[in-house]
N, C-alpha and C. Protein backbone atom coordinates (compact mmCIF):
# COMPACT_ATOMS: atom_id res chain seq x y z
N UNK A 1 -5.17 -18.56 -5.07
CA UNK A 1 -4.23 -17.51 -5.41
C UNK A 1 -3.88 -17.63 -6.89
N UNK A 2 -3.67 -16.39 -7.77
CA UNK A 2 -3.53 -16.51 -8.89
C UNK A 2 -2.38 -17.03 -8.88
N UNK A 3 -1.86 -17.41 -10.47
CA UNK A 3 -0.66 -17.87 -10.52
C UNK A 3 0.89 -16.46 -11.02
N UNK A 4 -0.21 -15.55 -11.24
CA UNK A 4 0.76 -14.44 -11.31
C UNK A 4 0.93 -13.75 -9.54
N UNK A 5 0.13 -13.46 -8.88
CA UNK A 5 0.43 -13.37 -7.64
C UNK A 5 1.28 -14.13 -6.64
N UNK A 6 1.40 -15.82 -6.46
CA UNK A 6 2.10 -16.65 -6.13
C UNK A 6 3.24 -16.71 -6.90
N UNK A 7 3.67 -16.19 -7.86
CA UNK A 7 5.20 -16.41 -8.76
C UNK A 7 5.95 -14.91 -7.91
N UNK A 8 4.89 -13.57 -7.90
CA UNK A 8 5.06 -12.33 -7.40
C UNK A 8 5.98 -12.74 -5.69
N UNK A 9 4.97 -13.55 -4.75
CA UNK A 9 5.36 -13.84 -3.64
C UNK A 9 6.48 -15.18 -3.58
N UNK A 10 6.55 -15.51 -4.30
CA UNK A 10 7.65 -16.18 -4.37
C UNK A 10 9.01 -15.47 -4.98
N UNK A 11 9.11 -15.16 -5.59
CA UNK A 11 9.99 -13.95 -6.16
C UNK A 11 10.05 -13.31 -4.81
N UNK A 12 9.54 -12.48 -4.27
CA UNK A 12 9.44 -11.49 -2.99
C UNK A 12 10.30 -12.27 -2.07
N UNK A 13 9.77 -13.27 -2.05
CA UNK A 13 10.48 -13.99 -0.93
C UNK A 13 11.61 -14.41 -0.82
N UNK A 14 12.33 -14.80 -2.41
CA UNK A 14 13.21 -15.36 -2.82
C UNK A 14 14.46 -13.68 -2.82
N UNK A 15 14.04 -12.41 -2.69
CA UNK A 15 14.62 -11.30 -2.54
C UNK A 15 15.05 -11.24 -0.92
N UNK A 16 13.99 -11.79 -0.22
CA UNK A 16 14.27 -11.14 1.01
C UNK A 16 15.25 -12.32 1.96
N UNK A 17 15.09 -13.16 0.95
CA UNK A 17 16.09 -14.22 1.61
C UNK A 17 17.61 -14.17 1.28
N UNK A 18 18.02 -13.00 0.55
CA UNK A 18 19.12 -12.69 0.53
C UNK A 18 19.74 -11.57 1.92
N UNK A 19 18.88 -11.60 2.69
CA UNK A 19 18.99 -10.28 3.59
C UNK A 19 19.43 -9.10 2.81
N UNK A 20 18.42 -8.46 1.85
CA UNK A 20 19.02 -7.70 1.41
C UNK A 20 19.09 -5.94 1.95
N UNK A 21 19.50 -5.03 2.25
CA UNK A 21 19.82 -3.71 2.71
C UNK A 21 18.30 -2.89 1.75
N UNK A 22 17.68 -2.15 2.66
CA UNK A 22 16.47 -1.56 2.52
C UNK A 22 16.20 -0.87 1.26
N UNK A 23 17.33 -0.21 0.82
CA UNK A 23 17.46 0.25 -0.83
C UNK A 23 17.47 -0.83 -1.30
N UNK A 24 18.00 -1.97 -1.89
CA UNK A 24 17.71 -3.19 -2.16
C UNK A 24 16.66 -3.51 -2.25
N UNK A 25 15.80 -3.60 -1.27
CA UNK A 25 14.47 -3.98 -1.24
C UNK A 25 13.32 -3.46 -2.00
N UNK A 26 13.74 -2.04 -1.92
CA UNK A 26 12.65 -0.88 -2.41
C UNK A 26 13.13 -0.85 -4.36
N UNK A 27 14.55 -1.03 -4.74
CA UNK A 27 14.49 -1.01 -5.70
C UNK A 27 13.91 -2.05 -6.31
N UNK A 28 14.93 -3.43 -6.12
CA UNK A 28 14.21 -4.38 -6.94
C UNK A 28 12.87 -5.26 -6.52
N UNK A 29 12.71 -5.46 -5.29
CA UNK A 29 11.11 -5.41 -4.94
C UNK A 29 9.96 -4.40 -5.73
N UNK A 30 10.81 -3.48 -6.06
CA UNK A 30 9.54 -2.33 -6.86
C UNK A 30 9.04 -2.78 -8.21
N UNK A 31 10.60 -2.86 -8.78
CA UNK A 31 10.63 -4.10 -10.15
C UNK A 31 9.73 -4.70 -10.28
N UNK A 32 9.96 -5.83 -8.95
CA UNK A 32 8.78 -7.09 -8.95
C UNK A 32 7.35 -6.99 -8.64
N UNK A 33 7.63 -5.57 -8.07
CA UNK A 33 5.65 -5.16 -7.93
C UNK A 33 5.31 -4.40 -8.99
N UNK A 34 6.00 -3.90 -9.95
CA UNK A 34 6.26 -3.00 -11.03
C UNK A 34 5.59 -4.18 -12.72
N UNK A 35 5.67 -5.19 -11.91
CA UNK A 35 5.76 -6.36 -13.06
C UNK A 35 4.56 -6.98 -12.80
N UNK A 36 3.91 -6.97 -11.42
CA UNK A 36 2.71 -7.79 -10.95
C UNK A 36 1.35 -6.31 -11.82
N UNK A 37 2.16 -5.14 -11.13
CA UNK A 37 0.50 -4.56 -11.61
C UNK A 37 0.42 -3.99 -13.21
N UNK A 38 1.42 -4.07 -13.92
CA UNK A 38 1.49 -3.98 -14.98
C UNK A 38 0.27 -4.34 -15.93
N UNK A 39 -0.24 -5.99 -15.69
CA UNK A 39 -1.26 -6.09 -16.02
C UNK A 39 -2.37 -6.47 -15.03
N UNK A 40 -3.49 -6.06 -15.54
CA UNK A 40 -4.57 -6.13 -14.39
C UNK A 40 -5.41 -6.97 -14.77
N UNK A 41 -4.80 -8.73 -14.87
CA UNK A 41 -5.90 -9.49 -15.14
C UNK A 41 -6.08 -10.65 -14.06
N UNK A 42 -5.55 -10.80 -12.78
CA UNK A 42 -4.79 -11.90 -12.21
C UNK A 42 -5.64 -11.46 -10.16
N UNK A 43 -6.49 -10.05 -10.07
CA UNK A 43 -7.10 -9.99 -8.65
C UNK A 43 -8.77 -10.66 -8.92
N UNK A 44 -8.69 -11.35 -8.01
CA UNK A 44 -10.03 -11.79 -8.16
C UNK A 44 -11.42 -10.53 -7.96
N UNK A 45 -12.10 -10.87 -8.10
CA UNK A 45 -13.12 -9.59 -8.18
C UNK A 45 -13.47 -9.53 -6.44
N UNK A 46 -13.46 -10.42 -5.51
CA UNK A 46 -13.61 -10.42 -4.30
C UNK A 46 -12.78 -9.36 -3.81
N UNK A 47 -11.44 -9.55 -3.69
CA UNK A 47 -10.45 -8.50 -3.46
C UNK A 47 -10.50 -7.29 -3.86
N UNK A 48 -11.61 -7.18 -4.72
CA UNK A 48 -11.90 -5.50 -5.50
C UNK A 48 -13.18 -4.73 -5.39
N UNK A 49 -13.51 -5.43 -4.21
CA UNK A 49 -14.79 -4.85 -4.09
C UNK A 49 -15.25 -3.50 -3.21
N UNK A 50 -15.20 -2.46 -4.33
CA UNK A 50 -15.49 -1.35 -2.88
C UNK A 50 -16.54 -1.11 -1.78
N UNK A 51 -16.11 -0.44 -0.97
CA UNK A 51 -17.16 0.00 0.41
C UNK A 51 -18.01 1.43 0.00
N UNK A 52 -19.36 1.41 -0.31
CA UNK A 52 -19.67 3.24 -0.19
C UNK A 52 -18.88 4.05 0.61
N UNK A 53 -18.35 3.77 1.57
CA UNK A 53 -17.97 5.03 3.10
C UNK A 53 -17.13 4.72 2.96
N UNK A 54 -16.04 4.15 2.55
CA UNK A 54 -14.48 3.94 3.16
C UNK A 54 -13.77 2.73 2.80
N UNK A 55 -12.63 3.45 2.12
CA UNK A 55 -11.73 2.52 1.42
C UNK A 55 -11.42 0.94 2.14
N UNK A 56 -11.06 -0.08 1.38
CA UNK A 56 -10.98 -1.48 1.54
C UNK A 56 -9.74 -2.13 1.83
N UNK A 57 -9.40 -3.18 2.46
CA UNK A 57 -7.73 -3.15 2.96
C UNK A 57 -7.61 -4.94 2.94
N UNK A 58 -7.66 -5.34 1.78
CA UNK A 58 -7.77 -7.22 1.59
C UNK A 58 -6.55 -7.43 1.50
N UNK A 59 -6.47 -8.43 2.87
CA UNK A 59 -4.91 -8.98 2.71
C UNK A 59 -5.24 -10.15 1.66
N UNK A 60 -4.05 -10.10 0.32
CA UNK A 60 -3.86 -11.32 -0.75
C UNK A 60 -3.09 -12.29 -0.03
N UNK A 61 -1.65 -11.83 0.88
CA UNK A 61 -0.74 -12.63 0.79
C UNK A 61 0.30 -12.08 2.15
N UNK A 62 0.41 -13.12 2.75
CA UNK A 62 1.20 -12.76 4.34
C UNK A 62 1.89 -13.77 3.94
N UNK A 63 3.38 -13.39 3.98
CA UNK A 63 4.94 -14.49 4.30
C UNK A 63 4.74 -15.65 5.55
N UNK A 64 4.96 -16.57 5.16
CA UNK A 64 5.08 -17.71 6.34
C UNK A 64 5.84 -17.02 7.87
N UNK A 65 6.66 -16.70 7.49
CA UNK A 65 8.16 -15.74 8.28
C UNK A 65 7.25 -14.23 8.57
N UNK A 66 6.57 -13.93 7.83
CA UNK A 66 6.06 -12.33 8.86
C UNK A 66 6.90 -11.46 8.19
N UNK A 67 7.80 -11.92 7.22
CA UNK A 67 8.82 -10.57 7.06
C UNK A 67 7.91 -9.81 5.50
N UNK A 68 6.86 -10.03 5.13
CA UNK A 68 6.10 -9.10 4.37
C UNK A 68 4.45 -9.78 4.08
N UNK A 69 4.30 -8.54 3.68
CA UNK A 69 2.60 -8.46 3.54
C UNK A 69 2.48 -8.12 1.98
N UNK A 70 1.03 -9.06 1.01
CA UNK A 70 0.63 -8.30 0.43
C UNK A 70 -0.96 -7.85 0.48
N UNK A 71 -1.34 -6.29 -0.31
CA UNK A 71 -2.50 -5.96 0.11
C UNK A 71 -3.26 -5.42 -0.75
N UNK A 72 -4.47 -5.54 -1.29
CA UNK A 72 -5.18 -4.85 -2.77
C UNK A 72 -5.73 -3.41 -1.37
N UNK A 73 -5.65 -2.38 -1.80
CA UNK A 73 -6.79 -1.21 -1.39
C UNK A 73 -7.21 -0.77 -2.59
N UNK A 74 -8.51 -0.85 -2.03
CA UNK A 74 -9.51 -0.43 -2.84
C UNK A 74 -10.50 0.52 -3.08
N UNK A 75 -10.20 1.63 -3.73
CA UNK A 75 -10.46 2.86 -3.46
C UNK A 75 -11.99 3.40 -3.65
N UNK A 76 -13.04 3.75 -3.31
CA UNK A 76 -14.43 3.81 -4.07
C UNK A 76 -14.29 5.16 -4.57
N UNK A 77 -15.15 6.09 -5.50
CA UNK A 77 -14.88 7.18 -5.73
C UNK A 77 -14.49 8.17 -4.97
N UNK A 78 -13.30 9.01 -4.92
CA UNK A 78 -13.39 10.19 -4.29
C UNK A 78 -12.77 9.97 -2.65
N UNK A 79 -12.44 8.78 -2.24
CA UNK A 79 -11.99 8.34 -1.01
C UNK A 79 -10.98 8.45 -0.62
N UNK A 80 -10.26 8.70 0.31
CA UNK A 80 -8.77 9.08 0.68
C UNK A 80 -8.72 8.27 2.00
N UNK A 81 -7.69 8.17 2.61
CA UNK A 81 -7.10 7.94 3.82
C UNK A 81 -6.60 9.19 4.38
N UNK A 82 -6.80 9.24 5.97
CA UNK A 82 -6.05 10.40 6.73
C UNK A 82 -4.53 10.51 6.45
N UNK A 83 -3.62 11.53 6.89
CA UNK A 83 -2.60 11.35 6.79
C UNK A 83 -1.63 10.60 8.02
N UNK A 84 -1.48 9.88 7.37
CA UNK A 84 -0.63 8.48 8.34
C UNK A 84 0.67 8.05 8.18
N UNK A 85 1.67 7.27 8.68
CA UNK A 85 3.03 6.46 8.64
C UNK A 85 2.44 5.42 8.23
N UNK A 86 3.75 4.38 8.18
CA UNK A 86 3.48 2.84 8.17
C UNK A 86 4.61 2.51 9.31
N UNK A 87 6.03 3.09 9.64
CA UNK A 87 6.65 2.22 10.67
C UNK A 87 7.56 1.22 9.88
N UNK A 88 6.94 0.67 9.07
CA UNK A 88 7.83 -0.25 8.14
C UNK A 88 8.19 0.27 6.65
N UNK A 89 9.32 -0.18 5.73
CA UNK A 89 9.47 0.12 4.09
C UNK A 89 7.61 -0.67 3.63
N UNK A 90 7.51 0.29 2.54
CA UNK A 90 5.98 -0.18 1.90
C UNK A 90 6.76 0.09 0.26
N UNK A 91 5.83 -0.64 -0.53
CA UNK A 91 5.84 -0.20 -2.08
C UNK A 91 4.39 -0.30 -2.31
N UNK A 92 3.95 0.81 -3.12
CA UNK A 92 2.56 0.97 -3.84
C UNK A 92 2.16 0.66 -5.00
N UNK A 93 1.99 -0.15 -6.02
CA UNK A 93 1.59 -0.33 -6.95
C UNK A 93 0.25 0.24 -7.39
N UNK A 94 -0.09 0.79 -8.48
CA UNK A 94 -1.08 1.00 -9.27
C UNK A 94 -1.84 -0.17 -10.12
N UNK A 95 -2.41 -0.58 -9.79
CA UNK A 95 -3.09 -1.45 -10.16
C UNK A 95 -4.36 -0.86 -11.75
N UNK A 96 -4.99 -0.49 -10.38
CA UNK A 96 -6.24 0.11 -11.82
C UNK A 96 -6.77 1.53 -11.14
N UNK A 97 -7.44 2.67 -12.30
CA UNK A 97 -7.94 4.08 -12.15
C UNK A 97 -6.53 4.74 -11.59
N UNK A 98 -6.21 5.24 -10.51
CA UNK A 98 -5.91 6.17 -10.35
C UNK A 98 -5.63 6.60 -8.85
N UNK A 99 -4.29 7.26 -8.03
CA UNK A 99 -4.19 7.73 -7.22
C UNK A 99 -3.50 8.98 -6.61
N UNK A 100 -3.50 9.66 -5.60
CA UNK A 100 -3.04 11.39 -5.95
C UNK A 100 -2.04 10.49 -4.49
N UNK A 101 -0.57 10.70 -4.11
CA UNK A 101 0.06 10.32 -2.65
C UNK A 101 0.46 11.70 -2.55
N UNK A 102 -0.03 12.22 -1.05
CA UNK A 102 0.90 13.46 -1.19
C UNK A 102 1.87 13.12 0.76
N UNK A 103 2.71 13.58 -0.02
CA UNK A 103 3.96 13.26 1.28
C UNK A 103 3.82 14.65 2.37
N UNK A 104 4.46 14.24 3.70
CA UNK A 104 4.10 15.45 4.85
C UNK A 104 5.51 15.28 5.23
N UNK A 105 6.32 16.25 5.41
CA UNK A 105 7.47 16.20 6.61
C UNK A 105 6.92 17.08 7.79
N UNK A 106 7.67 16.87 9.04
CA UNK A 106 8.01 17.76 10.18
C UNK A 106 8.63 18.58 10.06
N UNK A 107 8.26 19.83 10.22
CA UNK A 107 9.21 21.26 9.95
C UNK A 107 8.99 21.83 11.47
N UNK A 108 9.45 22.73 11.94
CA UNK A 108 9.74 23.13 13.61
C UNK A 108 8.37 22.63 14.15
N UNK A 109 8.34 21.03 14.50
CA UNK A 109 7.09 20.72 15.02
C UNK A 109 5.80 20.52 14.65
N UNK A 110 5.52 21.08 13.46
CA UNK A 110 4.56 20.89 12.18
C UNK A 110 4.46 20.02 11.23
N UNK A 111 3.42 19.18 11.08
CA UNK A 111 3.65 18.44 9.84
C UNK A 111 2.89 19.38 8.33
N UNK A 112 3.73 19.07 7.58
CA UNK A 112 3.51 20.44 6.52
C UNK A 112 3.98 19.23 5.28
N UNK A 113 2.58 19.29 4.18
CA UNK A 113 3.12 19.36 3.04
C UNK A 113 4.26 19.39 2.15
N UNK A 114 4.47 18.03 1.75
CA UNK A 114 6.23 17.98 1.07
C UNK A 114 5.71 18.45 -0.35
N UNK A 115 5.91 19.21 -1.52
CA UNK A 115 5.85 19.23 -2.92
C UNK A 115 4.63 18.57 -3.18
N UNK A 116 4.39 18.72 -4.56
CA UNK A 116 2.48 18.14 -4.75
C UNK A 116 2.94 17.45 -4.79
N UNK A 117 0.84 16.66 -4.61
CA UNK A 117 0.74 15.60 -4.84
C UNK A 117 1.46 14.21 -6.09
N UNK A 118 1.97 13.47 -5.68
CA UNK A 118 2.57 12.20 -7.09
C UNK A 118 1.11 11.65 -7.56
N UNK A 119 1.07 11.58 -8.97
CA UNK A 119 -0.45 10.61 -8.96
C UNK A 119 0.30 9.46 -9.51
N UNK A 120 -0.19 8.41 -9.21
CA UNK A 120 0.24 7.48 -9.50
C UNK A 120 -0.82 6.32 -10.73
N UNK A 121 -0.49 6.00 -12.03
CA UNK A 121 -1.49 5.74 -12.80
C UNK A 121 -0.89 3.79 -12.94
N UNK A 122 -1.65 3.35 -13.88
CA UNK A 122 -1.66 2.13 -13.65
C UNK A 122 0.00 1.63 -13.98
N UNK A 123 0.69 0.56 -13.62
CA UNK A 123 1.70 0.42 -13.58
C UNK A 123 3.09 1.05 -12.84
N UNK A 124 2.94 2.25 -12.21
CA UNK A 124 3.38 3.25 -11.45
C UNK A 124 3.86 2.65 -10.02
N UNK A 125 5.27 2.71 -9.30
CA UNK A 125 5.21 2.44 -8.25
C UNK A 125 5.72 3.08 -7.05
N UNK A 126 5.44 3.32 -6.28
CA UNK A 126 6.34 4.30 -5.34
C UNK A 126 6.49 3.72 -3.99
N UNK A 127 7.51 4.65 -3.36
CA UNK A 127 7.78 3.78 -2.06
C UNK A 127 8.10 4.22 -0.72
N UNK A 128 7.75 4.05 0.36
CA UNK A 128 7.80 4.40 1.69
C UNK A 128 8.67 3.97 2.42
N UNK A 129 8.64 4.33 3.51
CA UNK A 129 9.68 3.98 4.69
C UNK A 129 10.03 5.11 5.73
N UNK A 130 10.57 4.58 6.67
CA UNK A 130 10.87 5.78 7.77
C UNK A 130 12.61 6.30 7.17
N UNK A 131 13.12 6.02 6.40
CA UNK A 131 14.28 6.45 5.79
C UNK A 131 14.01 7.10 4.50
N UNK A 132 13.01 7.06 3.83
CA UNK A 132 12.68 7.84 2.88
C UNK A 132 11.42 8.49 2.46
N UNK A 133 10.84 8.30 3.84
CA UNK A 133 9.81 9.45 3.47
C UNK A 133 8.53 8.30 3.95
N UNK A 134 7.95 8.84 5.16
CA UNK A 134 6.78 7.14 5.59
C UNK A 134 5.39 7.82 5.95
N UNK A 135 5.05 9.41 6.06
CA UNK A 135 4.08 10.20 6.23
C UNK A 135 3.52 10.49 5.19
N UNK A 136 2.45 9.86 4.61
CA UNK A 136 1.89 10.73 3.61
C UNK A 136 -0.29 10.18 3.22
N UNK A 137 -0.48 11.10 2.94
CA UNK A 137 -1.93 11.14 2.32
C UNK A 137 -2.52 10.25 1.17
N UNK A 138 -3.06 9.80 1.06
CA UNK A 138 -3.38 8.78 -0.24
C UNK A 138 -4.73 8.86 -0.81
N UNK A 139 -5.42 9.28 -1.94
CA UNK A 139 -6.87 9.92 -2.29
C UNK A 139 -6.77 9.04 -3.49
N UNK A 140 -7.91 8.39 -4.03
CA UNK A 140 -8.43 8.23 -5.42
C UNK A 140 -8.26 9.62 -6.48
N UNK A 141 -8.01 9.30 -7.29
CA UNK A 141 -8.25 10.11 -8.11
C UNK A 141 -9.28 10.50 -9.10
N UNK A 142 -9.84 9.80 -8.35
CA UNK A 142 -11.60 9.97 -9.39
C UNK A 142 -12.36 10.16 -8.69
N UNK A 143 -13.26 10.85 -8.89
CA UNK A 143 -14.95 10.81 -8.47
C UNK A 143 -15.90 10.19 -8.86
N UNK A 144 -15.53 9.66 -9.58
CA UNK A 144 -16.90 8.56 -10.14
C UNK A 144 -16.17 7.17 -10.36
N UNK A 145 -15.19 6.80 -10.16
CA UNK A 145 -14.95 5.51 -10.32
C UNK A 145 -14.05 4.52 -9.50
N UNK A 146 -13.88 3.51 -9.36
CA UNK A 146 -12.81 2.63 -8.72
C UNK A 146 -11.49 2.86 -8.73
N UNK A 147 -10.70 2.89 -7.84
CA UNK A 147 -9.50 2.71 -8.12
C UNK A 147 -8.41 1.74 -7.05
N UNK A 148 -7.75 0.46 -7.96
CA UNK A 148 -7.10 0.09 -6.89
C UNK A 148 -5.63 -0.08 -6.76
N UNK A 149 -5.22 -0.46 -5.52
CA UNK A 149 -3.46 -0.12 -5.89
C UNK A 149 -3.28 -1.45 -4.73
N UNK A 150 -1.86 -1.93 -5.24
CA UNK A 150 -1.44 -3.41 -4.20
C UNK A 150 -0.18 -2.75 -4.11
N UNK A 151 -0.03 -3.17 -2.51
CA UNK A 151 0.67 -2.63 -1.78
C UNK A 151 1.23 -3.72 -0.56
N UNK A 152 3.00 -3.41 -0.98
CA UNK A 152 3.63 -4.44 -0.14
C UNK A 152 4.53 -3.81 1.34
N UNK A 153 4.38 -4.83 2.00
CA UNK A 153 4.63 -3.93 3.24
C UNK A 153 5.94 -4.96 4.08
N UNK A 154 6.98 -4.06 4.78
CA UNK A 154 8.04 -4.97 5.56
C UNK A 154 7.47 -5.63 6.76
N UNK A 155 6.27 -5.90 7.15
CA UNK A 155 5.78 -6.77 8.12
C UNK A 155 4.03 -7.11 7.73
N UNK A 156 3.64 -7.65 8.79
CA UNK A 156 2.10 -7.87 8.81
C UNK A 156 1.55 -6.59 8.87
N UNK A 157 0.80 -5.70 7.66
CA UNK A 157 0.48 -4.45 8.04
C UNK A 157 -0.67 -4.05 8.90
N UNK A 158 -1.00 -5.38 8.73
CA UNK A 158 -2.69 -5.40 9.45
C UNK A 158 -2.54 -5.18 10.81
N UNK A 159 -1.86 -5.76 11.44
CA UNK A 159 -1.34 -5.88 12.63
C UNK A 159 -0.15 -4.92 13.50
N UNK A 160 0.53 -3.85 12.68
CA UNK A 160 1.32 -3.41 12.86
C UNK A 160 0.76 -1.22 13.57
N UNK A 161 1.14 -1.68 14.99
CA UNK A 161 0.81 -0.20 15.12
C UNK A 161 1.51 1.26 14.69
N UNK A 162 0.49 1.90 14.20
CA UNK A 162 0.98 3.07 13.47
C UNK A 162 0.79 4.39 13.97
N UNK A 163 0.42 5.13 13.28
CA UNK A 163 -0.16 6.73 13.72
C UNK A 163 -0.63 7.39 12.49
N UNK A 164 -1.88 7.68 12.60
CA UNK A 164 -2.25 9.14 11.91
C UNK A 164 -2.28 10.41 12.75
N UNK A 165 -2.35 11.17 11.79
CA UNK A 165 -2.14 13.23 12.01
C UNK A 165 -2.88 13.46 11.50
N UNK A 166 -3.58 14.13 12.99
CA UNK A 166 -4.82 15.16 12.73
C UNK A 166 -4.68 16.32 12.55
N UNK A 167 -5.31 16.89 11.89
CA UNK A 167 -5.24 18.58 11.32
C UNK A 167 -4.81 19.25 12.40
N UNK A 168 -5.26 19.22 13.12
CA UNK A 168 -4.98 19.82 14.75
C UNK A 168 -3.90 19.80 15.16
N UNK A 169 -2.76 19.00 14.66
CA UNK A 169 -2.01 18.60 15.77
C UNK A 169 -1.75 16.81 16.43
N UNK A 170 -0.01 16.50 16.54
CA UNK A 170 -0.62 15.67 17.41
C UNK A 170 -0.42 14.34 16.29
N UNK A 171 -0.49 13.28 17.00
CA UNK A 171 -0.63 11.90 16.12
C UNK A 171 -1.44 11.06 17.33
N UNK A 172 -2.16 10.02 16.13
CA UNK A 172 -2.96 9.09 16.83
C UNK A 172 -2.41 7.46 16.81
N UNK A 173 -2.41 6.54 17.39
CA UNK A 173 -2.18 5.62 17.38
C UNK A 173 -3.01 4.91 16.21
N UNK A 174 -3.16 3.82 15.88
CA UNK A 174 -4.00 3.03 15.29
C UNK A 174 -3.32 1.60 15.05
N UNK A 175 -4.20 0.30 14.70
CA UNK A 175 -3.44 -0.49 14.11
C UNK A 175 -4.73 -0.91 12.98
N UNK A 176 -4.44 -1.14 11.24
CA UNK A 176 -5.45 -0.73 10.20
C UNK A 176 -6.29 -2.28 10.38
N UNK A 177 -5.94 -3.13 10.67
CA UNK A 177 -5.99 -4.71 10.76
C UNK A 177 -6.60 -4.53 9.04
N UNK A 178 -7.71 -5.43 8.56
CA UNK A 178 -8.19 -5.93 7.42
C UNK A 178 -9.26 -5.88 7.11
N UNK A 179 -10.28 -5.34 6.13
CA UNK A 179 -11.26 -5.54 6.07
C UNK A 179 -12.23 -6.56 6.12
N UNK A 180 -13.66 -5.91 6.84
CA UNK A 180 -14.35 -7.13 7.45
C UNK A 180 -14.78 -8.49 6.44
N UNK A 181 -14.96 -7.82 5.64
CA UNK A 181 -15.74 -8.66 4.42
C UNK A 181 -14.38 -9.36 4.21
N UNK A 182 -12.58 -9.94 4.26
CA UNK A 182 -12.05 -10.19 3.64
C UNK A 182 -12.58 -11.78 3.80
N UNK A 183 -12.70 -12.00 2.27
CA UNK A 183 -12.33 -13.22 1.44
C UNK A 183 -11.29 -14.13 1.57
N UNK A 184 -11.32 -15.32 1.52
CA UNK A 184 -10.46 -16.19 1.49
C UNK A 184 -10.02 -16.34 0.20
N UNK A 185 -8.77 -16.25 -0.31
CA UNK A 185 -7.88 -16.81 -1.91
C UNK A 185 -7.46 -18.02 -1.89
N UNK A 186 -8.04 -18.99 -2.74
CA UNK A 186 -8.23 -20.21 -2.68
C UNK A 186 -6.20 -20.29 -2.73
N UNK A 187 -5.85 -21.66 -2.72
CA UNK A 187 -4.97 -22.08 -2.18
C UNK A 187 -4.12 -22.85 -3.92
């Protein structure tokens, strides 16, 4: 583990051991992920490796305690995720290239498009939750190139069941677990 990532999760940890109230979390946790992707010299190239068909989901860093996750996704050109929840507060960091988040509310039974898309560029952070908004779309913003973003989550995300929304109608269960290829971060 780098030594800027392990100062990141220690810091993280050293926040959440205040029990702090969910705004709390999202602000100055954002800070501290606000400060990790700032510069992009500290993910190993393992953790950044894209898939032709479909975005990448490398867990860096799981809390002893379970009370957070961290996660590089890794975007290949032009790749998105369905539109999904998380169930838990998340923060997104921008890491490197480029990302479009577009948010969905429920309107009489419909999930419908909140305001455009946010793009989010390197250093950029934004944040989820079922109190402020936990439905939304996530696309690269490029077509020809990489893009990745680390992303912290209020539990094991790998493990945590969720739901995507299909065009149709309707939500699906899922749980995202981790990509197959994940790498071990030396110790």
């Amino acid at each position: 583990m780098s030594a800027r990532l392990r100062d990141f999760a220690i810091a993280f940890g050293r926040l959440l051991d205040t029990h702090p109230k969910e705004s709390r979390i999202l602000e100055e946790g954002g800070a501290l992920l606000r400060g990790l992707v700032v510069r992009d010299d500290w993910l190993p190239d393992a953790f950044a490796k894209p898939h032709p068909e479909r975005y990448q989901q490398y867990l860096l860093h799981l809390d002893a305690a379970g009370r957070f996750s961290v996660v590089s996704f890794v975007w290949g050109p032009g790749q998105a995720t369905p539109v999904h929840d998380h169930t838990v507060w998340g923060l997104i960091g921008m890491l490197r290239g480029a990302e479009y988040s577009q948010a969905y509310r429920e309107r009489d039974g419909q999930l419908m498009a909140e305001g455009a898309p946010v793009r989010l560029e390197p250093g950029h952070v934004e944040a989820v939750s079922p109190t402020v908004g936990d439905v939304h779309r996530v696309r690269n913003a490029y077509d020809d190139r990489v893009s990745i973003s680390i992303h912290v989550y209020g539990a094991d995300i790998g493990k945590v069941q969720r739901h995507t929304y299909p065009p149709g109608g309707g939500r699906k269960p899922f749980v995202s677990g981790y990509s197959r290829s994940q790498p071990s971060l030396p110790i």
